[in-house]
N, C-alpha and C. Protein backbone atom coordinates (compact mmCIF):
# COMPACT_ATOMS: atom_id res chain seq x y z
N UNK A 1 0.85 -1.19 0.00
CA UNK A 1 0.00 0.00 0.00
C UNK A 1 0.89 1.24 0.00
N UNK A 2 0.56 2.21 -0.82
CA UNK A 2 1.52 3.23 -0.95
C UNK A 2 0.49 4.50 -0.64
N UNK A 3 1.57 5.66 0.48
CA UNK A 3 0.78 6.87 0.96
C UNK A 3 0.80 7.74 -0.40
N UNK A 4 -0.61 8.28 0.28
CA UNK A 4 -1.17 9.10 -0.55
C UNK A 4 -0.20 10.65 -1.07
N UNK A 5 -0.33 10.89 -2.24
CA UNK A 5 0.76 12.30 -3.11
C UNK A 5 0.55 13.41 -1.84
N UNK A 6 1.94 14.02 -1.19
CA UNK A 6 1.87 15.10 -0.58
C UNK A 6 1.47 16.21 -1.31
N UNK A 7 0.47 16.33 -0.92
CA UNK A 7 -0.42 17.87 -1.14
C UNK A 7 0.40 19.40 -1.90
N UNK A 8 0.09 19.60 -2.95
CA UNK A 8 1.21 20.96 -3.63
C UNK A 8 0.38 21.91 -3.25
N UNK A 9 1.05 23.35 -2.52
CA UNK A 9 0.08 24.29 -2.26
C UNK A 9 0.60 25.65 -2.91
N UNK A 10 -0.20 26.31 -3.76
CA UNK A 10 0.39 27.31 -4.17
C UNK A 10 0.06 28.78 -3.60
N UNK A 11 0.88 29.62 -3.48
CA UNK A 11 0.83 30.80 -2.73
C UNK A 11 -0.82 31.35 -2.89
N UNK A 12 -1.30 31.57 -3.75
CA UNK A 12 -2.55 31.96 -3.95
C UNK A 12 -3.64 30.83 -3.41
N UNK A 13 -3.16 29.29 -3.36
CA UNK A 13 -4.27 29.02 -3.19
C UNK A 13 -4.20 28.98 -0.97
N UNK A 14 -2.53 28.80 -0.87
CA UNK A 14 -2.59 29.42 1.00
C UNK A 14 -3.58 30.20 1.28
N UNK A 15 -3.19 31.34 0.07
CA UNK A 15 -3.68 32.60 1.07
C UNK A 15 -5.52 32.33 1.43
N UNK A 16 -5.67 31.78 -0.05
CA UNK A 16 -7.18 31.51 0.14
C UNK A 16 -7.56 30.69 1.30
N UNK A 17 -7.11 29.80 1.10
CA UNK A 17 -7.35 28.23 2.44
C UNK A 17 -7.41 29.30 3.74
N UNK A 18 -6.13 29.73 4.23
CA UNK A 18 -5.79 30.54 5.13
C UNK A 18 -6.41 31.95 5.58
N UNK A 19 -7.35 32.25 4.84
CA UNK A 19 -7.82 34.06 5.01
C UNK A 19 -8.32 34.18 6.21
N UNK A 20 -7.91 35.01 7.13
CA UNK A 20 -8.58 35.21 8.54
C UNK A 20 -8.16 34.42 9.45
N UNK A 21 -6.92 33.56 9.40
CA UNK A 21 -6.33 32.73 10.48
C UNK A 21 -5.23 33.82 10.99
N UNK A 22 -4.04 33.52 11.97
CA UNK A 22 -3.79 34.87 12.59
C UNK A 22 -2.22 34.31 12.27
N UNK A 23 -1.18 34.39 11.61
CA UNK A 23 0.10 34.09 11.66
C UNK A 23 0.93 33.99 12.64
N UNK A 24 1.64 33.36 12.50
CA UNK A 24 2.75 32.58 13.73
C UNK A 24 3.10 33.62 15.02
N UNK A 25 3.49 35.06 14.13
CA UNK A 25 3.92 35.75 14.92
C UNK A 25 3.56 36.61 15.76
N UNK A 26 1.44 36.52 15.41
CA UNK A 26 0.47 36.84 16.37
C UNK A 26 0.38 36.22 17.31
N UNK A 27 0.01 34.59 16.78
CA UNK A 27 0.19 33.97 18.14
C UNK A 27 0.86 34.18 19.30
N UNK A 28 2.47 34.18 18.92
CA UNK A 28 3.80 34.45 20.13
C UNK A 28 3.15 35.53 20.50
N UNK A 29 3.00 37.14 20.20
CA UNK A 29 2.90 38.30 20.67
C UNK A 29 1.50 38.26 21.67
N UNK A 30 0.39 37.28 21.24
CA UNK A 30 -0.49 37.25 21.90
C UNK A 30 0.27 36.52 23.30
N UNK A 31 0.27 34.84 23.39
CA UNK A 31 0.71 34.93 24.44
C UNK A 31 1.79 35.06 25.00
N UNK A 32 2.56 35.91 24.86
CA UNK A 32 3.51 36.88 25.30
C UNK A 32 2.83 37.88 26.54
N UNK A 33 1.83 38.66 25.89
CA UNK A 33 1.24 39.68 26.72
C UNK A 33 0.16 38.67 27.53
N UNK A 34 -0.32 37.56 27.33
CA UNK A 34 -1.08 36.92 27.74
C UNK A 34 -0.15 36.26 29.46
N UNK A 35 0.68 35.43 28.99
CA UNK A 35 1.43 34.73 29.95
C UNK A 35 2.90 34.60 29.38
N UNK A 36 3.63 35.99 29.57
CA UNK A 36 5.26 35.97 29.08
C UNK A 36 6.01 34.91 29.81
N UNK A 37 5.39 34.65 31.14
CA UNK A 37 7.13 33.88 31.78
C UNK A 37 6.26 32.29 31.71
N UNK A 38 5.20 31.56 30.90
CA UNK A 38 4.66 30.59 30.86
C UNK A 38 5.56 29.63 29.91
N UNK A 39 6.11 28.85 29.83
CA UNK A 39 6.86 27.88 28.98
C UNK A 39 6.28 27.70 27.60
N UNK A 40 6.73 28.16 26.77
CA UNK A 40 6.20 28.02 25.15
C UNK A 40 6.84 27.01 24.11
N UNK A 41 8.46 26.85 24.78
CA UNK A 41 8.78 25.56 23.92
C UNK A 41 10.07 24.84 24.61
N UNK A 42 9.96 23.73 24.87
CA UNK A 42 10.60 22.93 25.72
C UNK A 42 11.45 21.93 24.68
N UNK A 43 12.97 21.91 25.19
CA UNK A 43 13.63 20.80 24.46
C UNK A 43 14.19 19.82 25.41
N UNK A 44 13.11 18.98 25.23
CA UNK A 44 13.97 17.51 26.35
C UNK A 44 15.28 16.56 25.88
N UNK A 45 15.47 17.10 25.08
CA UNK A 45 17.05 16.26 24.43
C UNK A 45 18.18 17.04 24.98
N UNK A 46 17.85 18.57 25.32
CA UNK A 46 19.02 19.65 25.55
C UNK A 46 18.66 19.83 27.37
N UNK A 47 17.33 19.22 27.64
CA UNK A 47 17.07 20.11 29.14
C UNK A 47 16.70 21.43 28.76
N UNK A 48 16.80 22.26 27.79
CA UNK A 48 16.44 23.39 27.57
C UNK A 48 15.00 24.28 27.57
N UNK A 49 14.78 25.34 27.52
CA UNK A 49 12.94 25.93 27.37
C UNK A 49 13.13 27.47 27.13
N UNK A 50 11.89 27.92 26.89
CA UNK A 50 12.13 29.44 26.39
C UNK A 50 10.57 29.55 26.43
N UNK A 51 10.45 31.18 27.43
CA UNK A 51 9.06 31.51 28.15
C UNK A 51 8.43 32.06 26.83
N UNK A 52 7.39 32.34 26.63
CA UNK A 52 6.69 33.49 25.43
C UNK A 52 7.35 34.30 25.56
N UNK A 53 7.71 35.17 26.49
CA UNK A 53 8.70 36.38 26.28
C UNK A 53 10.13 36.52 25.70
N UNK A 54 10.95 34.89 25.75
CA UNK A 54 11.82 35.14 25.53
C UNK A 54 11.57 34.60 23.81
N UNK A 55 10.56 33.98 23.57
CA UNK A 55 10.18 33.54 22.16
C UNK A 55 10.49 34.44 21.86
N UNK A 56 9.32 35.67 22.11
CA UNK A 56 8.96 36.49 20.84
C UNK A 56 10.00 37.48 20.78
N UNK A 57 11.06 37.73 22.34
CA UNK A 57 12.37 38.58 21.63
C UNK A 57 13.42 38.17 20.87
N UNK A 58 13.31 36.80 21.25
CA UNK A 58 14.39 36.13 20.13
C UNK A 58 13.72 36.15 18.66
N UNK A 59 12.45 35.78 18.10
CA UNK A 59 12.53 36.16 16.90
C UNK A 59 12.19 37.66 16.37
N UNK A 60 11.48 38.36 17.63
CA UNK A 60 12.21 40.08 17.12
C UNK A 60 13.22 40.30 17.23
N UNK A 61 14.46 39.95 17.33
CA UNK A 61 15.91 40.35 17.14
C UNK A 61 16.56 39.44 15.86
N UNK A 62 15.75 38.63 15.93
CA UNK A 62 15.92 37.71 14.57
C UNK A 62 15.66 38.34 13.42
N UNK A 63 14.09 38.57 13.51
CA UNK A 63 13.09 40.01 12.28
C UNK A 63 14.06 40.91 12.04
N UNK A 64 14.85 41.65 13.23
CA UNK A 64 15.32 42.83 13.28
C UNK A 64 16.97 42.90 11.90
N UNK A 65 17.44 41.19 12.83
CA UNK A 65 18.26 41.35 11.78
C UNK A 65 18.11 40.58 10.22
N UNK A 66 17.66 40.40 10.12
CA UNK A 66 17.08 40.21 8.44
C UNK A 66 16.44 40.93 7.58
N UNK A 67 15.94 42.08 8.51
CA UNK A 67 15.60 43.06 7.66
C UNK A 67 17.35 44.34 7.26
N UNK A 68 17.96 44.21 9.00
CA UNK A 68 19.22 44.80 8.73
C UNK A 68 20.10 44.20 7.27
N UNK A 69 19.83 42.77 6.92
CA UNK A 69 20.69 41.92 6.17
C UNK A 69 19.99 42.14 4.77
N UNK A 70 18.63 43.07 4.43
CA UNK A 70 17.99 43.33 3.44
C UNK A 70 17.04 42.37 3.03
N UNK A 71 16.77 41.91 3.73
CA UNK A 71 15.43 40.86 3.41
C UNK A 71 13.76 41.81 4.13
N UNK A 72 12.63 41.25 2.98
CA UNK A 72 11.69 42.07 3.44
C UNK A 72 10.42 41.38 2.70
N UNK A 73 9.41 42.04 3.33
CA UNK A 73 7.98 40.66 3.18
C UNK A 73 7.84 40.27 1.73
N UNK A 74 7.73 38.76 1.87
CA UNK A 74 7.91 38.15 0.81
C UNK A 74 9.07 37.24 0.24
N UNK A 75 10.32 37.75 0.49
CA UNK A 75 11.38 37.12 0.75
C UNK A 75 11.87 35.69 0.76
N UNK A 76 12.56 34.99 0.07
CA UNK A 76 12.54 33.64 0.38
C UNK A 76 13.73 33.58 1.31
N UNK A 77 13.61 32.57 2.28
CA UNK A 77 15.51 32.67 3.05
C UNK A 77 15.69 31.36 2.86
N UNK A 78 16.78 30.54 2.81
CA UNK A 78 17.31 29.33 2.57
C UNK A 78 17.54 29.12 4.37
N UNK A 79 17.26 28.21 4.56
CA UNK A 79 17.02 27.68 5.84
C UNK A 79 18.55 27.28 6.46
N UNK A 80 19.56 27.03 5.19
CA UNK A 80 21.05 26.81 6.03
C UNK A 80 21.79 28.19 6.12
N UNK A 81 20.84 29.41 5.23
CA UNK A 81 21.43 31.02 5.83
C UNK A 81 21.03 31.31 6.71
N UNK A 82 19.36 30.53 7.50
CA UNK A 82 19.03 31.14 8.42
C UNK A 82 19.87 30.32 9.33
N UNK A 83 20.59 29.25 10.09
CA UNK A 83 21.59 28.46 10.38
C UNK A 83 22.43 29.24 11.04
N UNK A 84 23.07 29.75 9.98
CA UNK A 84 24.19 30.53 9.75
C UNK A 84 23.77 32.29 10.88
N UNK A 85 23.31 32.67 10.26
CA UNK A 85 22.58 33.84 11.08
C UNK A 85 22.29 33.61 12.50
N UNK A 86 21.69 32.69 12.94
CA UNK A 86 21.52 32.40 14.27
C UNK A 86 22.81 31.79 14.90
N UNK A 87 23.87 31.43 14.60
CA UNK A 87 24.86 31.17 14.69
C UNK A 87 25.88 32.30 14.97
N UNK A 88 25.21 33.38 14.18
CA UNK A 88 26.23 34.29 14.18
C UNK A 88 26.25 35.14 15.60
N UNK A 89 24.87 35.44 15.50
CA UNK A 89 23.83 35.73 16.91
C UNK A 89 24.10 35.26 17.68
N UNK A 90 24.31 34.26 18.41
CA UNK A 90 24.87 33.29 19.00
C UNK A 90 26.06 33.43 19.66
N UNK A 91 26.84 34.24 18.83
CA UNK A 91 28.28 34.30 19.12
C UNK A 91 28.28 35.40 19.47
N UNK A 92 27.52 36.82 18.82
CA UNK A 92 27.34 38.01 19.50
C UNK A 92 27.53 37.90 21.14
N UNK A 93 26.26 37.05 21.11
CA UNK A 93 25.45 37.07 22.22
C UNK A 93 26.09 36.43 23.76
N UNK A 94 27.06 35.47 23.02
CA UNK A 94 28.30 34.83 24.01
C UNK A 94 29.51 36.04 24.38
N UNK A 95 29.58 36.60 23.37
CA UNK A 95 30.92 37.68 23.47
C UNK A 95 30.28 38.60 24.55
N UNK A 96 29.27 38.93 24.21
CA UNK A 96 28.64 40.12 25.03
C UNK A 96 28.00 39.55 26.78
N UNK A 97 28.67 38.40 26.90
CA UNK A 97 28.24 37.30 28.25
C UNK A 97 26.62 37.37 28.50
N UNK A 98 25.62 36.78 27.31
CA UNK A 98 24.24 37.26 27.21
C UNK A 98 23.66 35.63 27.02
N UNK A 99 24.78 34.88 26.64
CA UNK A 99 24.21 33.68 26.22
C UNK A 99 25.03 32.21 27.10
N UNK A 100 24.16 31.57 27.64
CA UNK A 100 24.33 30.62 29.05
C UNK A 100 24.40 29.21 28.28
N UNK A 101 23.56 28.96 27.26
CA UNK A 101 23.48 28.05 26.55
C UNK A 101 24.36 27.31 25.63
């Protein structure tokens, strides 16, 4: 028995499927202001976690720099530049004694 063809979705027909749902980055900001220090994503392989608050500043400093790097809505990013970028961040963030991890 062979699974069924993964589904092709094209930008126009997302947006349609999708009209009036609230994007990723509403969600975080909602519960952010909702419950910031509440656990939003837990990694049991690392022991690690990160509250809504610290979600949504890590990917506003993320936003922040990709728009610094010239990227802007619509944009495609290759997922081993985004890698790379958070990596780089990373190292900022160690130099500047900001990062424990």
């Amino acid at each position: 028995m062979t699974a069924p063809p993964i589904p092709q979705v094209t930008l126009e027909r997302y947006e349609q499927a999708y009209r009036g749902l609230h994007p990723i980055h509403a969600a975080v900001d909602c519960w952010a202001g909702r419950r910031p220090d509440d656990l939003a994503i837990v990694n049991a392989t690392r022991g690690t976690s990160l509250t809504w608050r610290q979600l949504q500043r890590g990917s506003m400093a993320l936003a922040n720099e990709l728009w610094h790097r010239g990227f802007r809505a619509g944009d495609y990013l290759d997922v081993t530049r985004l890698q790379q970028l958070a990596r780089d961040e990373v190292a900022k963030l160690r130099e500047r004694g900001r990062w424990d991890g």
